[in-house]
Protein backbone atom coordinates (compact mmCIF):
# COMPACT_ATOMS: atom_id res chain seq x y z
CA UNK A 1 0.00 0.00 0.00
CA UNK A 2 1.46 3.70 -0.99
CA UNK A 3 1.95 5.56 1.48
CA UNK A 4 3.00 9.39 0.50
CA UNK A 5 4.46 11.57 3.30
CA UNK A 6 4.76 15.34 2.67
CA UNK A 7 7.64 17.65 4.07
CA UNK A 8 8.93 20.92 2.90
CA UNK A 9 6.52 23.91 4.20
CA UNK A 10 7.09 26.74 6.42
CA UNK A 11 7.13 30.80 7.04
CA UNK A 12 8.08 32.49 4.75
CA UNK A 13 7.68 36.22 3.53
CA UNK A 14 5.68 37.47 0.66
CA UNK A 15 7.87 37.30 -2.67
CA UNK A 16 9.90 34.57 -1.01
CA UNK A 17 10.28 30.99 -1.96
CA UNK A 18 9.34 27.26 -0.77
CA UNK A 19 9.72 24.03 -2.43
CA UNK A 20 7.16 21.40 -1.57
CA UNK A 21 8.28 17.38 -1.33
CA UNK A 22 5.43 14.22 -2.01
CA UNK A 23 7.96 10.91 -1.58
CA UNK A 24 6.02 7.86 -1.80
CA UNK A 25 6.56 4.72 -0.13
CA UNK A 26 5.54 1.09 -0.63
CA UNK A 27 5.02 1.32 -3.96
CA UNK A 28 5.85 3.71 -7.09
CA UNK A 29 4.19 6.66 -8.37
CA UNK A 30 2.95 4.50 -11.53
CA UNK A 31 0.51 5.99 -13.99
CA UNK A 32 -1.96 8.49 -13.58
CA UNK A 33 -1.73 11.76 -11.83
CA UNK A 34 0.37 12.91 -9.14
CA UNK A 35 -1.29 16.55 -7.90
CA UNK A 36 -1.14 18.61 -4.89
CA UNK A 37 -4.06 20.28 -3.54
CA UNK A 38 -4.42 22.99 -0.42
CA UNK A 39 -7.14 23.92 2.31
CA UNK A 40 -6.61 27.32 3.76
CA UNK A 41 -8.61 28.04 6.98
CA UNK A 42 -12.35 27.93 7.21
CA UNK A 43 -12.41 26.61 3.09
CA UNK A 44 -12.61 23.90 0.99
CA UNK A 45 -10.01 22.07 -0.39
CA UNK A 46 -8.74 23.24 -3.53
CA UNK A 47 -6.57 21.61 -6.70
CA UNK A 48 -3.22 23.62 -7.43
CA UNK A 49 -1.30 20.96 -9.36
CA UNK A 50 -1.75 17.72 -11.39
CA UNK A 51 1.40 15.73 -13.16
CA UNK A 52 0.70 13.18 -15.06
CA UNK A 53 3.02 9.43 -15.90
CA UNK A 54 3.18 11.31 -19.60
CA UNK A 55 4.90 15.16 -17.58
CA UNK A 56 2.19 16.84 -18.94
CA UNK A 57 0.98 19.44 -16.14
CA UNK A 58 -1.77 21.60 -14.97
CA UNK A 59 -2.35 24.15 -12.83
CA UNK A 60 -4.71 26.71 -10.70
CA UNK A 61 -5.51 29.84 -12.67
CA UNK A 62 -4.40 31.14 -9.21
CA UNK A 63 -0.96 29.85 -9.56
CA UNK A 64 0.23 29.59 -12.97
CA UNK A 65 3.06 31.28 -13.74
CA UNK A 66 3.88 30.85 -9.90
CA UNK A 67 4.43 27.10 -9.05
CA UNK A 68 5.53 24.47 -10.98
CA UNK A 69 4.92 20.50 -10.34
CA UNK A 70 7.93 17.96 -11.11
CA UNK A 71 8.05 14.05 -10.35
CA UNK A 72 11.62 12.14 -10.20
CA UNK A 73 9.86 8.51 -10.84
CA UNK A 74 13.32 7.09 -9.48
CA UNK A 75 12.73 8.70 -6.26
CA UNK A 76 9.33 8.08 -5.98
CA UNK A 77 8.82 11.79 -5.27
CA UNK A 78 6.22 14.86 -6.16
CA UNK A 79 7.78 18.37 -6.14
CA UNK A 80 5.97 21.42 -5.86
CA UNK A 81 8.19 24.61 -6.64
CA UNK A 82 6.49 28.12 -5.20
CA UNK A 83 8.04 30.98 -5.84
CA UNK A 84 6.40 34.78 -5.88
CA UNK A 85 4.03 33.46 -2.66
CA UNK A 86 1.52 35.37 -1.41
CA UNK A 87 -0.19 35.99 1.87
CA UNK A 88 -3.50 34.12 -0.13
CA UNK A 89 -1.20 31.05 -0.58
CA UNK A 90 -1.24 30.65 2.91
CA UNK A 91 -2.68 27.08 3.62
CA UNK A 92 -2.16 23.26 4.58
CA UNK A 93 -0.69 21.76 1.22
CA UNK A 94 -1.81 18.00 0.67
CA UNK A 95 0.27 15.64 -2.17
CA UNK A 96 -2.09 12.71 -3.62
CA UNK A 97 -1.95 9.59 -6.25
CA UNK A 98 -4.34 9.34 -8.27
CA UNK A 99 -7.11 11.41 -6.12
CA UNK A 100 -7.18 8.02 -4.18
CA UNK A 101 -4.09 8.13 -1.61
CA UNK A 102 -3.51 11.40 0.17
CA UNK A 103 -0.74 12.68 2.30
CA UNK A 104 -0.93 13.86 6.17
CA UNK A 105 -0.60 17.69 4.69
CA UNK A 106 1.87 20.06 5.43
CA UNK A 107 1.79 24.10 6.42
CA UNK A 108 2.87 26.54 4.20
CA UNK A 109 2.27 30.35 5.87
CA UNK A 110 3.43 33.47 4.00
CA UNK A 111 3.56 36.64 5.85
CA UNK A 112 5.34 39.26 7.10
């Protein structure tokens, strides 16, 4: 059974910098997506990313431009690059497979 373990957030000032980590365990990240997806306080959960087995991407209207998703399938691992953050950006950042298998979140908070 995958198992997928986040790591990677923090503080960190508006304009600054983060990058994101999904490694997988148990198993590999296969086909289908990889994506990560974020709940800020008091909202839904929202998409932000989606990688697919092919490297094709996708992303937020809210990020593009912003982030950008990588996989290294010999690591088993899901990056998410953020650069340019924003206060709005602020939120617990989940990595899943396939929309099945979800990580244990981790926080990002930008601000001042």
């Amino acid at each position: 059974q995958v198992q997928l373990v986040e790591s990677g957030g923090g503080v960190v000032q508006p304009g600054g910098s983060l990058r994101l980590s999904c490694a997988a365990s148990g198993g590999i990240l296969g086909i289908g997506f990889m994506g990560w997806y974020r709940q800020a306080p008091g909202k839904e959960r929202e998409f932000v990313a989606h990688i697919y087995s092919t490297g094709s991407t996708n992303y937020a209207d809210s990020v593009k431009g912003r982030f950008t998703i990588s996989r290294d399938n010999g690591k088993n691992t899901v990056y998410l690059q953020m650069n340019s953050l924003k206060p709005e950006d602020t939120a617990v950042y989940y990595c899943t497979r396939r929309g099945i298998t979800w990580g244990q979140g981790t926080q990002v908070t930008v601000s001042s």
